[in-house]
C-alpha atoms as a PDB file:
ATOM      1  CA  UNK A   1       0.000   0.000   0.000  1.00  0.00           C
ATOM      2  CA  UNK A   2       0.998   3.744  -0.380  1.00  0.00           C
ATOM      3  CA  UNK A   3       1.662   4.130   3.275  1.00  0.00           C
ATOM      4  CA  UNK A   4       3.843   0.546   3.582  1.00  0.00           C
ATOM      5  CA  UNK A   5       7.591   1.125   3.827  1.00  0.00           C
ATOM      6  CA  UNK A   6       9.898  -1.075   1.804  1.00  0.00           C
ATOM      7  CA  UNK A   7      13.292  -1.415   1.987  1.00  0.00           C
ATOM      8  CA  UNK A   8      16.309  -3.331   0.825  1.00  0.00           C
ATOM      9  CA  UNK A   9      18.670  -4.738   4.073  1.00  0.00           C
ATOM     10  CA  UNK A  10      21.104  -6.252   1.341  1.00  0.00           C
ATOM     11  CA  UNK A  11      21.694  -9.274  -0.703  1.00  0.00           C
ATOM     12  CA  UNK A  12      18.708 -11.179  -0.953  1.00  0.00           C
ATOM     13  CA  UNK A  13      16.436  -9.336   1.994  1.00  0.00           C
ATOM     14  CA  UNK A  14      14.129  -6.890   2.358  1.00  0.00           C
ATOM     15  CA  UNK A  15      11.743  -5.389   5.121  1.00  0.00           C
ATOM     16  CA  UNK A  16       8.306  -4.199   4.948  1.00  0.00           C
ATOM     17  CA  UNK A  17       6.754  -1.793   7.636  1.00  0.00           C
ATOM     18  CA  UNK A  18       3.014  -1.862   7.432  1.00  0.00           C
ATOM     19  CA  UNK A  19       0.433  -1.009   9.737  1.00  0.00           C
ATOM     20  CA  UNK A  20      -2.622  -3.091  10.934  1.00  0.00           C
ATOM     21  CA  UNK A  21      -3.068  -6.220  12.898  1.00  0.00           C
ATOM     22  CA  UNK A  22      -1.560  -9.449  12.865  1.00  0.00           C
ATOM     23  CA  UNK A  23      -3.887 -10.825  10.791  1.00  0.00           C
ATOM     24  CA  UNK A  24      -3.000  -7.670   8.152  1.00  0.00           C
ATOM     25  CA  UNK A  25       0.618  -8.856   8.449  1.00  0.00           C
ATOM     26  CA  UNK A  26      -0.475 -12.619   7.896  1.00  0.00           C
ATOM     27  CA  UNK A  27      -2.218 -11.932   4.773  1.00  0.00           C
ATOM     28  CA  UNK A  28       0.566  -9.165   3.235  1.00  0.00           C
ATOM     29  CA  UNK A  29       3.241 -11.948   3.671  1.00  0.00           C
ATOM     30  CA  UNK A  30       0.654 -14.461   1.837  1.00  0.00           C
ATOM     31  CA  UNK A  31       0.279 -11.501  -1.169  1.00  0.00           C
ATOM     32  CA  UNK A  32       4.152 -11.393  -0.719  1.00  0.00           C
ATOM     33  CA  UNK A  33       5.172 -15.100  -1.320  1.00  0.00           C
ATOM     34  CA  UNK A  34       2.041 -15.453  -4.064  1.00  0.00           C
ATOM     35  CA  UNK A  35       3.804 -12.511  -6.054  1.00  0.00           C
ATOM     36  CA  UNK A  36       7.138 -13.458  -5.371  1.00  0.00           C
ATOM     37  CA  UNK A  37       6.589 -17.005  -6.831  1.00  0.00           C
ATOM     38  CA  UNK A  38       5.047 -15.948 -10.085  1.00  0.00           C
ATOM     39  CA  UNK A  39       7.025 -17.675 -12.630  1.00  0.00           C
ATOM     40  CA  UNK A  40       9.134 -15.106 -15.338  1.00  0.00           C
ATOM     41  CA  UNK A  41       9.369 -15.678 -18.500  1.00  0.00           C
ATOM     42  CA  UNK A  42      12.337 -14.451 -20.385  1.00  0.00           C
ATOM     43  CA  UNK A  43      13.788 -15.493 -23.821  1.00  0.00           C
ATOM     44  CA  UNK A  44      15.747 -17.570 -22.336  1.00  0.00           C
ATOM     45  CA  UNK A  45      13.039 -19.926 -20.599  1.00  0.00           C
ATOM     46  CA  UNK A  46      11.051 -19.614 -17.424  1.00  0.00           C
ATOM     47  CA  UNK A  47      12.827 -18.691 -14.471  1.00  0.00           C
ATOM     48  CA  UNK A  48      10.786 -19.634 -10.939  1.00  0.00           C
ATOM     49  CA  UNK A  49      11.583 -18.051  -7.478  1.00  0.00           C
ATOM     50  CA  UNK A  50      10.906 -18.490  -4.043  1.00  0.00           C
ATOM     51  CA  UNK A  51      11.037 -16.560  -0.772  1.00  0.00           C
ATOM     52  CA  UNK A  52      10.223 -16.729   2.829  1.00  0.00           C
ATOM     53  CA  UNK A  53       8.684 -14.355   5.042  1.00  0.00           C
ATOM     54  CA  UNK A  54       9.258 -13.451   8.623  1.00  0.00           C
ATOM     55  CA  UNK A  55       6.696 -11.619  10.277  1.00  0.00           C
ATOM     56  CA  UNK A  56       7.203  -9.518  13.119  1.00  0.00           C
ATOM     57  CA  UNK A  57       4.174  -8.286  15.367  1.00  0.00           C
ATOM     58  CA  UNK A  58       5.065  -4.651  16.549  1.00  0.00           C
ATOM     59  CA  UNK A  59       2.613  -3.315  19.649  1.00  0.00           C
ATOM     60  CA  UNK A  60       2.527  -0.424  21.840  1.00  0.00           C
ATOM     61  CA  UNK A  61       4.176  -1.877  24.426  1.00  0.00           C
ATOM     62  CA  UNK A  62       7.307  -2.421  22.429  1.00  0.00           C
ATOM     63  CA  UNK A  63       8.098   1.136  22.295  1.00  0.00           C
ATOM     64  CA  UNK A  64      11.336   1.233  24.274  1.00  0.00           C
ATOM     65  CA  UNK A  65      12.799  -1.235  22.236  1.00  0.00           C
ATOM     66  CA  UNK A  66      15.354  -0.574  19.302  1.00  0.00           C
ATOM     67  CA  UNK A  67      14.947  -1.034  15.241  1.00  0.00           C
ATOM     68  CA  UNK A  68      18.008  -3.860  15.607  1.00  0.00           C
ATOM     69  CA  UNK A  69      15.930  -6.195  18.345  1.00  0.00           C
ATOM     70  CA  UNK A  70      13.147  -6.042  15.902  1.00  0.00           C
ATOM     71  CA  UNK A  71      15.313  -7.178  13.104  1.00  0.00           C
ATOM     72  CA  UNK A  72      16.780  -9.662  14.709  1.00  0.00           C
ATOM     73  CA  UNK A  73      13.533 -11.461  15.336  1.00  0.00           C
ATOM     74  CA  UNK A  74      12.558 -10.620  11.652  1.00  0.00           C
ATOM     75  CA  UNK A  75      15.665 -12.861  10.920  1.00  0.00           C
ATOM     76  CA  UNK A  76      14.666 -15.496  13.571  1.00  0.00           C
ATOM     77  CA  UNK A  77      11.403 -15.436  11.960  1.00  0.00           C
ATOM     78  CA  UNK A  78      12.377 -15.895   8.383  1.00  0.00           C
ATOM     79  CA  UNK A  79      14.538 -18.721   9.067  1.00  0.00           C
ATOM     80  CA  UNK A  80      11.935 -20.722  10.935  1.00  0.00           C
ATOM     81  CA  UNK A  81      10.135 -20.038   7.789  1.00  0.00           C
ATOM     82  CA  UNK A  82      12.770 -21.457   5.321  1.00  0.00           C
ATOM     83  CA  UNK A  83      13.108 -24.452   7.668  1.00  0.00           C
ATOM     84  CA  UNK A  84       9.503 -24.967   7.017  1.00  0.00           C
ATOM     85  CA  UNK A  85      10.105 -25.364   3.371  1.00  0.00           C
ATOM     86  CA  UNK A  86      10.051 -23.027  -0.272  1.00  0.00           C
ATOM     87  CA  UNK A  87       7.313 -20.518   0.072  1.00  0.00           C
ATOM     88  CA  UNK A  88       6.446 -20.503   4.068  1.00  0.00           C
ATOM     89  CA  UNK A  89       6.012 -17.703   6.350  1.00  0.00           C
ATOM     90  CA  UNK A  90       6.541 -17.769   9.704  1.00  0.00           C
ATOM     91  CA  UNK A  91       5.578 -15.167  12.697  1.00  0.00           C
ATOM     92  CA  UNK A  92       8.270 -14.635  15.240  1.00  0.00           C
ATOM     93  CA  UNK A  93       7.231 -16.041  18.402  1.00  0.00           C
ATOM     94  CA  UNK A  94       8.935 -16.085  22.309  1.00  0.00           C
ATOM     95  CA  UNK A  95       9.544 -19.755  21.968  1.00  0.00           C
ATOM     96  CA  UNK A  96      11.948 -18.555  18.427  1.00  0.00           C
ATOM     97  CA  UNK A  97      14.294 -16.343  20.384  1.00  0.00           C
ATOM     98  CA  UNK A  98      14.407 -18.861  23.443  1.00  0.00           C
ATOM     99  CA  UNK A  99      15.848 -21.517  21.017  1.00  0.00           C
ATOM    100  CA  UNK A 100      18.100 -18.721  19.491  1.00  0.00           C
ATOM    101  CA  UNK A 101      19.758 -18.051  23.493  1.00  0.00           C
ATOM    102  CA  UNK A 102      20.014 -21.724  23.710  1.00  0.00           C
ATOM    103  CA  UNK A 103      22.002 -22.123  20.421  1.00  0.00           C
ATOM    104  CA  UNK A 104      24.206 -19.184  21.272  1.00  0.00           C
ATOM    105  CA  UNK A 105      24.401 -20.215  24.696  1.00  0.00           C
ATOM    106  CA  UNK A 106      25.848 -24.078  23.102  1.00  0.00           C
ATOM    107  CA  UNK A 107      27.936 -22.745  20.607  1.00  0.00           C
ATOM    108  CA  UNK A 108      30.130 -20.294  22.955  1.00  0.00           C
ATOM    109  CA  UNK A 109      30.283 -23.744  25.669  1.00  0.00           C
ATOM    110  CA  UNK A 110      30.784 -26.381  22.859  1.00  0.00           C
ATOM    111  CA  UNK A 111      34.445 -25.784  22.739  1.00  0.00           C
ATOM    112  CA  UNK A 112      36.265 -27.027  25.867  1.00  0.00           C
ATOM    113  CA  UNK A 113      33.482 -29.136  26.883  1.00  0.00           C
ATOM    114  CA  UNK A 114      35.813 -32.316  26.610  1.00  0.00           C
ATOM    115  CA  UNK A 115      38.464 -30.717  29.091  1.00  0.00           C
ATOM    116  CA  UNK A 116      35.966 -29.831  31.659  1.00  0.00           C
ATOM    117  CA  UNK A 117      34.691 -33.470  31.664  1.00  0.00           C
ATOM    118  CA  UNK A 118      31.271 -32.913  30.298  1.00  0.00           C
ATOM    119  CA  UNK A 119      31.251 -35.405  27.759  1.00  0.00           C
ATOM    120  CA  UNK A 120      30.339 -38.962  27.872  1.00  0.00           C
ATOM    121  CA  UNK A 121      29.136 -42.339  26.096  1.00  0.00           C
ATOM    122  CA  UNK A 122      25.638 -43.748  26.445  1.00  0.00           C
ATOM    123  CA  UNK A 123      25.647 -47.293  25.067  1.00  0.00           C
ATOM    124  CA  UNK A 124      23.059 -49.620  24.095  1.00  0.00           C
ATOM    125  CA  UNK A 125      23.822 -53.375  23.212  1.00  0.00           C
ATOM    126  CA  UNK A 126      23.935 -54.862  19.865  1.00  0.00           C
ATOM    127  CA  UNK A 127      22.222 -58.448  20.268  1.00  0.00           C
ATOM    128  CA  UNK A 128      22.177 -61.049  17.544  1.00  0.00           C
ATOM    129  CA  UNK A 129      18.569 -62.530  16.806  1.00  0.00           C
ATOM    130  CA  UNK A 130      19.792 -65.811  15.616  1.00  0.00           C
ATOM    131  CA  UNK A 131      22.388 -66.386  18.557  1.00  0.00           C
ATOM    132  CA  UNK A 132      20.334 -64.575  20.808  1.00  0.00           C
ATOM    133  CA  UNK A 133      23.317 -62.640  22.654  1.00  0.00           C
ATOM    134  CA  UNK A 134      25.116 -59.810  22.507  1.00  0.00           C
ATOM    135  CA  UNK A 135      27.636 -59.390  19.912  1.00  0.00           C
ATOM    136  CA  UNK A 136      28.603 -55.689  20.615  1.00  0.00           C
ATOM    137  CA  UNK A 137      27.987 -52.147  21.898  1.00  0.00           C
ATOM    138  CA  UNK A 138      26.898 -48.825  20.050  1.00  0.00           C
ATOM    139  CA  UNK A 139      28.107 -45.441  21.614  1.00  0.00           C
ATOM    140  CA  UNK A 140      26.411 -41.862  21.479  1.00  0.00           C
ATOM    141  CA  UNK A 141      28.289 -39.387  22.373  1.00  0.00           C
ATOM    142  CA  UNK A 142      26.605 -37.137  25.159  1.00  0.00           C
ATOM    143  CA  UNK A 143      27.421 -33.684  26.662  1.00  0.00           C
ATOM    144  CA  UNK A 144      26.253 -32.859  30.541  1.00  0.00           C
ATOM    145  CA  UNK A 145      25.596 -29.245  29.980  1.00  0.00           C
ATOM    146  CA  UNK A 146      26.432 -27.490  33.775  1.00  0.00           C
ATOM    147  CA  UNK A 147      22.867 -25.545  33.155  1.00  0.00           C
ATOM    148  CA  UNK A 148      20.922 -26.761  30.407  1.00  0.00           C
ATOM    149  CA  UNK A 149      21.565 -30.472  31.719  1.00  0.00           C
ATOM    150  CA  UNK A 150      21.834 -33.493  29.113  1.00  0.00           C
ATOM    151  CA  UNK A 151      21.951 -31.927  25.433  1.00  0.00           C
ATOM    152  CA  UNK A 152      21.384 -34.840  22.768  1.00  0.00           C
ATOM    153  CA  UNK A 153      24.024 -35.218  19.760  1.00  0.00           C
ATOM    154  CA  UNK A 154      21.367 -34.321  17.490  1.00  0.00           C
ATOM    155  CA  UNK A 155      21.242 -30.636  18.759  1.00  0.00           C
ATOM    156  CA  UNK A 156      25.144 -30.079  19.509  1.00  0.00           C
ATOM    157  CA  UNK A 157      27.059 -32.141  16.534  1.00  0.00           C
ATOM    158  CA  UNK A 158      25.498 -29.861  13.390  1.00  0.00           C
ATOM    159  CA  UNK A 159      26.683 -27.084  15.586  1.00  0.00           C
ATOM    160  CA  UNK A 160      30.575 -28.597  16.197  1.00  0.00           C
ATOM    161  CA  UNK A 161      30.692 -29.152  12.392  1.00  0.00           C
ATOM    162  CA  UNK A 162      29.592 -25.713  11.625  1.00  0.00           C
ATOM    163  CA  UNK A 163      31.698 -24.051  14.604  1.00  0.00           C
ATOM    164  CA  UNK A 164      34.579 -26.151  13.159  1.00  0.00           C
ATOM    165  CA  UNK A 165      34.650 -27.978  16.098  1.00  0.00           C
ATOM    166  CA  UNK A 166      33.791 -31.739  15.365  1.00  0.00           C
ATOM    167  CA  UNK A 167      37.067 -32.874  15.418  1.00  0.00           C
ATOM    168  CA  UNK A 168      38.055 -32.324  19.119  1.00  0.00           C
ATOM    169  CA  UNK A 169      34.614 -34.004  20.058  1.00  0.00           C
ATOM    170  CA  UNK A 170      34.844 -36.928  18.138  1.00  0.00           C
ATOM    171  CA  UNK A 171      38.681 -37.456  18.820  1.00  0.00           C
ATOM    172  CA  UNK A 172      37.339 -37.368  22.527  1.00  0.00           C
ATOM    173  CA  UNK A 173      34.668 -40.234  21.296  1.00  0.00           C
ATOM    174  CA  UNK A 174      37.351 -42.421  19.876  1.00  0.00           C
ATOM    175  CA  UNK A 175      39.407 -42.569  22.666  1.00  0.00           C
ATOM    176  CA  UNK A 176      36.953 -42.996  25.083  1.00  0.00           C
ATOM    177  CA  UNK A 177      34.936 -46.119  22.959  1.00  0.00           C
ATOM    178  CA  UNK A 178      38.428 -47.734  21.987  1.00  0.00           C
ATOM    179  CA  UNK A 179      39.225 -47.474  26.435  1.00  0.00           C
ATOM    180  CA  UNK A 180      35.816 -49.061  27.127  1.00  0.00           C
ATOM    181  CA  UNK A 181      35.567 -51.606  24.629  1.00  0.00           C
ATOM    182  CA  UNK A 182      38.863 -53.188  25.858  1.00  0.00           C
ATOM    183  CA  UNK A 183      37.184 -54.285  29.234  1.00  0.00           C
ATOM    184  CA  UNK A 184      34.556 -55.910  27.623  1.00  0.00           C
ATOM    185  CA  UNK A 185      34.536 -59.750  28.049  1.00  0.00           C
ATOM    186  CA  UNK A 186      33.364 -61.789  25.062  1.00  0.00           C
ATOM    187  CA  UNK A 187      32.485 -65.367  24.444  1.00  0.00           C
ATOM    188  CA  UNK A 188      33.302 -66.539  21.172  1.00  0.00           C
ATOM    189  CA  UNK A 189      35.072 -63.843  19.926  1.00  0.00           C
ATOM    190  CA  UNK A 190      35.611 -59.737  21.141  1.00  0.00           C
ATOM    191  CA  UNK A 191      32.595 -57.739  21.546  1.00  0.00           C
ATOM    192  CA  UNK A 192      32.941 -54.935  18.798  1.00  0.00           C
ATOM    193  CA  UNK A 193      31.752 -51.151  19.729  1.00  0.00           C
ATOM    194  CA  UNK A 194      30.461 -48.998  17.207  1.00  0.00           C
ATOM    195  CA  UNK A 195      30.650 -45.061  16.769  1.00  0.00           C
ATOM    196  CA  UNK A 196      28.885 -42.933  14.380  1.00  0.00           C
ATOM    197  CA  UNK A 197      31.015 -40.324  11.781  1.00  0.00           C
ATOM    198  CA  UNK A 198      28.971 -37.300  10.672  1.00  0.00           C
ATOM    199  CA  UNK A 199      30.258 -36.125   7.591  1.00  0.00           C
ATOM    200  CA  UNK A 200      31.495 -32.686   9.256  1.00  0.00           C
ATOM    201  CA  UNK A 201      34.374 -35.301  11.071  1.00  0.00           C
ATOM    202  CA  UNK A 202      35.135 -37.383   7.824  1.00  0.00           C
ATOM    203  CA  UNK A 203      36.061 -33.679   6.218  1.00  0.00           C
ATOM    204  CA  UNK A 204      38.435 -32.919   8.248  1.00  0.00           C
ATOM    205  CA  UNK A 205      41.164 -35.332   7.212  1.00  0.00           C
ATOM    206  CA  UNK A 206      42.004 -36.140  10.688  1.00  0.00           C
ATOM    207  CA  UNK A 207      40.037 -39.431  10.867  1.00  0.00           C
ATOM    208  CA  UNK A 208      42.888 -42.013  10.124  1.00  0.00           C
ATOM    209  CA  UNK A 209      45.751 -40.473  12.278  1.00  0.00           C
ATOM    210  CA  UNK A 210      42.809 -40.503  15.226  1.00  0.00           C
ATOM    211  CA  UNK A 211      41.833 -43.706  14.917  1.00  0.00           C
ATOM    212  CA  UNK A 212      45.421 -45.222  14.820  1.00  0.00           C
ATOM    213  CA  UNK A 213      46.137 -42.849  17.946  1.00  0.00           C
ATOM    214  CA  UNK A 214      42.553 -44.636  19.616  1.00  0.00           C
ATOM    215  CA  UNK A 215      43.977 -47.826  19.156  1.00  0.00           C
ATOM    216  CA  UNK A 216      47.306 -47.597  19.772  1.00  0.00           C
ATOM    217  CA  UNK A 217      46.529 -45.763  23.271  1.00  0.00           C
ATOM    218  CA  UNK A 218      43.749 -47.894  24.386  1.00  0.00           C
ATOM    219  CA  UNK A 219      45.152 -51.195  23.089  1.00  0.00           C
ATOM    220  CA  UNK A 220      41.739 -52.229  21.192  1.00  0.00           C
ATOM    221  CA  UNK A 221      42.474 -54.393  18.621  1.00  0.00           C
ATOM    222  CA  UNK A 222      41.390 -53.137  15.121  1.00  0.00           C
ATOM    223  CA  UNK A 223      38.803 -55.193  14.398  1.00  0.00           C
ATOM    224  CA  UNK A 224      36.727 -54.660  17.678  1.00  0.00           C
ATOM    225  CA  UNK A 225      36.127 -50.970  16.416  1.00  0.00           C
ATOM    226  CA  UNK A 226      33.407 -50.423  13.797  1.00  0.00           C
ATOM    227  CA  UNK A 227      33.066 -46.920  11.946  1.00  0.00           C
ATOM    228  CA  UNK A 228      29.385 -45.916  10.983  1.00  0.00           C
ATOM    229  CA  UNK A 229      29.949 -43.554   7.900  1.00  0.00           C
ATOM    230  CA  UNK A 230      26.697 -42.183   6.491  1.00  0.00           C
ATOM    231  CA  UNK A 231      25.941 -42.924   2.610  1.00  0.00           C
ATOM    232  CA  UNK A 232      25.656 -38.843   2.131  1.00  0.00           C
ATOM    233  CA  UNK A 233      29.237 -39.031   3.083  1.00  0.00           C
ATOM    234  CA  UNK A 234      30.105 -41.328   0.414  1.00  0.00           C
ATOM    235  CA  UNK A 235      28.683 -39.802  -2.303  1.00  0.00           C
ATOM    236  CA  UNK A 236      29.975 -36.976  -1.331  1.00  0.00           C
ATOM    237  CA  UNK A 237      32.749 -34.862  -3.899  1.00  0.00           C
ATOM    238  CA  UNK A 238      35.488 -35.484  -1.390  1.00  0.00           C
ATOM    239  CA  UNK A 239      38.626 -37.652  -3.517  1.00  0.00           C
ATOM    240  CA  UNK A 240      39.459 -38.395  -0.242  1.00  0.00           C
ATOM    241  CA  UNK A 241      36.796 -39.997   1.604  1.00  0.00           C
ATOM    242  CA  UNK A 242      36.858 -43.385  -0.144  1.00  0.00           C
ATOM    243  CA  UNK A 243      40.562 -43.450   0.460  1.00  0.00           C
ATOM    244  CA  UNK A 244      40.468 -42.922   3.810  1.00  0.00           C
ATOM    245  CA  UNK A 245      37.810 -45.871   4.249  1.00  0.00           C
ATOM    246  CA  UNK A 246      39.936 -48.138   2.183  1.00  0.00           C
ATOM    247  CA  UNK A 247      42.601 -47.101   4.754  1.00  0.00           C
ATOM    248  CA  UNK A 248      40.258 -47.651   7.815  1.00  0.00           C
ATOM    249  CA  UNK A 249      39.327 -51.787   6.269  1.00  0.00           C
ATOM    250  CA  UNK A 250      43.539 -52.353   5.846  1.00  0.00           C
ATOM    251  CA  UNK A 251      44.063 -51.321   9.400  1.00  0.00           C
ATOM    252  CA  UNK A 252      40.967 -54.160  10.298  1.00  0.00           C
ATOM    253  CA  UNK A 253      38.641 -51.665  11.298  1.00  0.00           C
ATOM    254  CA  UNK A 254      34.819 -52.215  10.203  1.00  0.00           C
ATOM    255  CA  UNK A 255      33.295 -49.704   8.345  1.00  0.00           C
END
């Protein structure tokens, strides 16, 4: 509308400031998206796009508040909305920016976490149906968090790999599966214990000089350690990658 402010934060963003209720907002960012995704044709063929919205509920108690709080939920906001696929909106909610101050709050304690004994293993047993026993252990790696209490791998792993910090973490989980899976009695043969490798780890290049550093410290024989390496990580670009598994099945190590 004539009285709607537009503007152009940089890149690939832009802000609206329009007045009326939430409900107003809901329906611009639906005339937004519906606009936006109007295919173009050009000589050249049809070119589609897609956007998403983040919508930001401004009321009169938010006066004392600055422009760059208000943008930073805008941002909160229009991620949640990408998350939620092509062409979503999303309003900024209280329960957004609590997940943000946990995520911050992760990343700046991530690093370190292994020195100040946070970390640990959860296992659970491996147990053959046809023998009907257990034939070997699976470890997790878990992190004690001093406030927020037990944080699963699923929340703080993406965040090591993107922080650049997987390796230290999952040199820590080497070492400590190769110690523990040397105690382990076994009937017929060794109990193996298995550890999963996000891709983030693989990347790094450190993966074979770890592992032999594992073994050689803990005294685990090579073939008691098994290597869980995704299939994304295998069809991955990396020249690398397949050599380093090669490398991991001469040393004896499952993979």
């Amino acid at each position: 509308r004539e009285e709607d402010v537009v503007a152009r934060l940089g890149g690939g963003a832009f802000a609206v400031l329009s007045t009326g209720s939430a409900e107003d907002a809901d329906r611009l960012a639906s005339r937004c998206l519906s606009t936006i995704e109007r295919p173009v044709v050009l000589p050249s063929g049809v070119v589609d796009l897609t956007a998403g919205v983040g919508v930001v509920v401004l009321t009169a108690g938010d006066g004392h508040r600055d422009v760059e709080e208000f943008l930073v939920r805008a941002d909160l906001a229009v991620r949640a909305a990408h998350a939620a696929g092509t062409g979503s909106a999303a309003r900024y909610t209280d329960a957004l920016g609590e997940a943000a101050a946990r995520q911050d709050r992760l990343r700046a304690d991530l690093p370190g976490a292994a020195a100040r004994g946070e970390l640990g293993l959860l296992f659970q047993p491996v147990v053959s149906i046809a023998s009907q026993r257990v034939t070997g252990l699976e470890a997790a790696l878990g992190w004690q968090h001093p406030v927020l209490g037990d944080v699963l791998p699923a929340e703080f792993l993406p965040l090591a790999e993107r922080t650049g910090g997987i390796g230290e973490l999952l040199r820590w989980a080497l070492h400590a599966a190769a110690a523990a899976a040397v105690g382990l009695p076994g009937a017929d043969e060794p109990l193996r214990v298995g550890l999963k490798v996000p891709v983030g780890y693989v990347a790094t290049g450190t993966m074979i000089p770890d592992v032999e550093a594992a073994l050689e410290r803990s005294g685990l024989a090579p073939e008691q350690l098994e290597l869980q390496i995704g299939a994304d990580t295998m069809l991955s670009d990396d020249e690398r990658i397949p050599l380093d598994v090669n490398s991991l099945r001469l040393m004896g190590v499952h993979v």
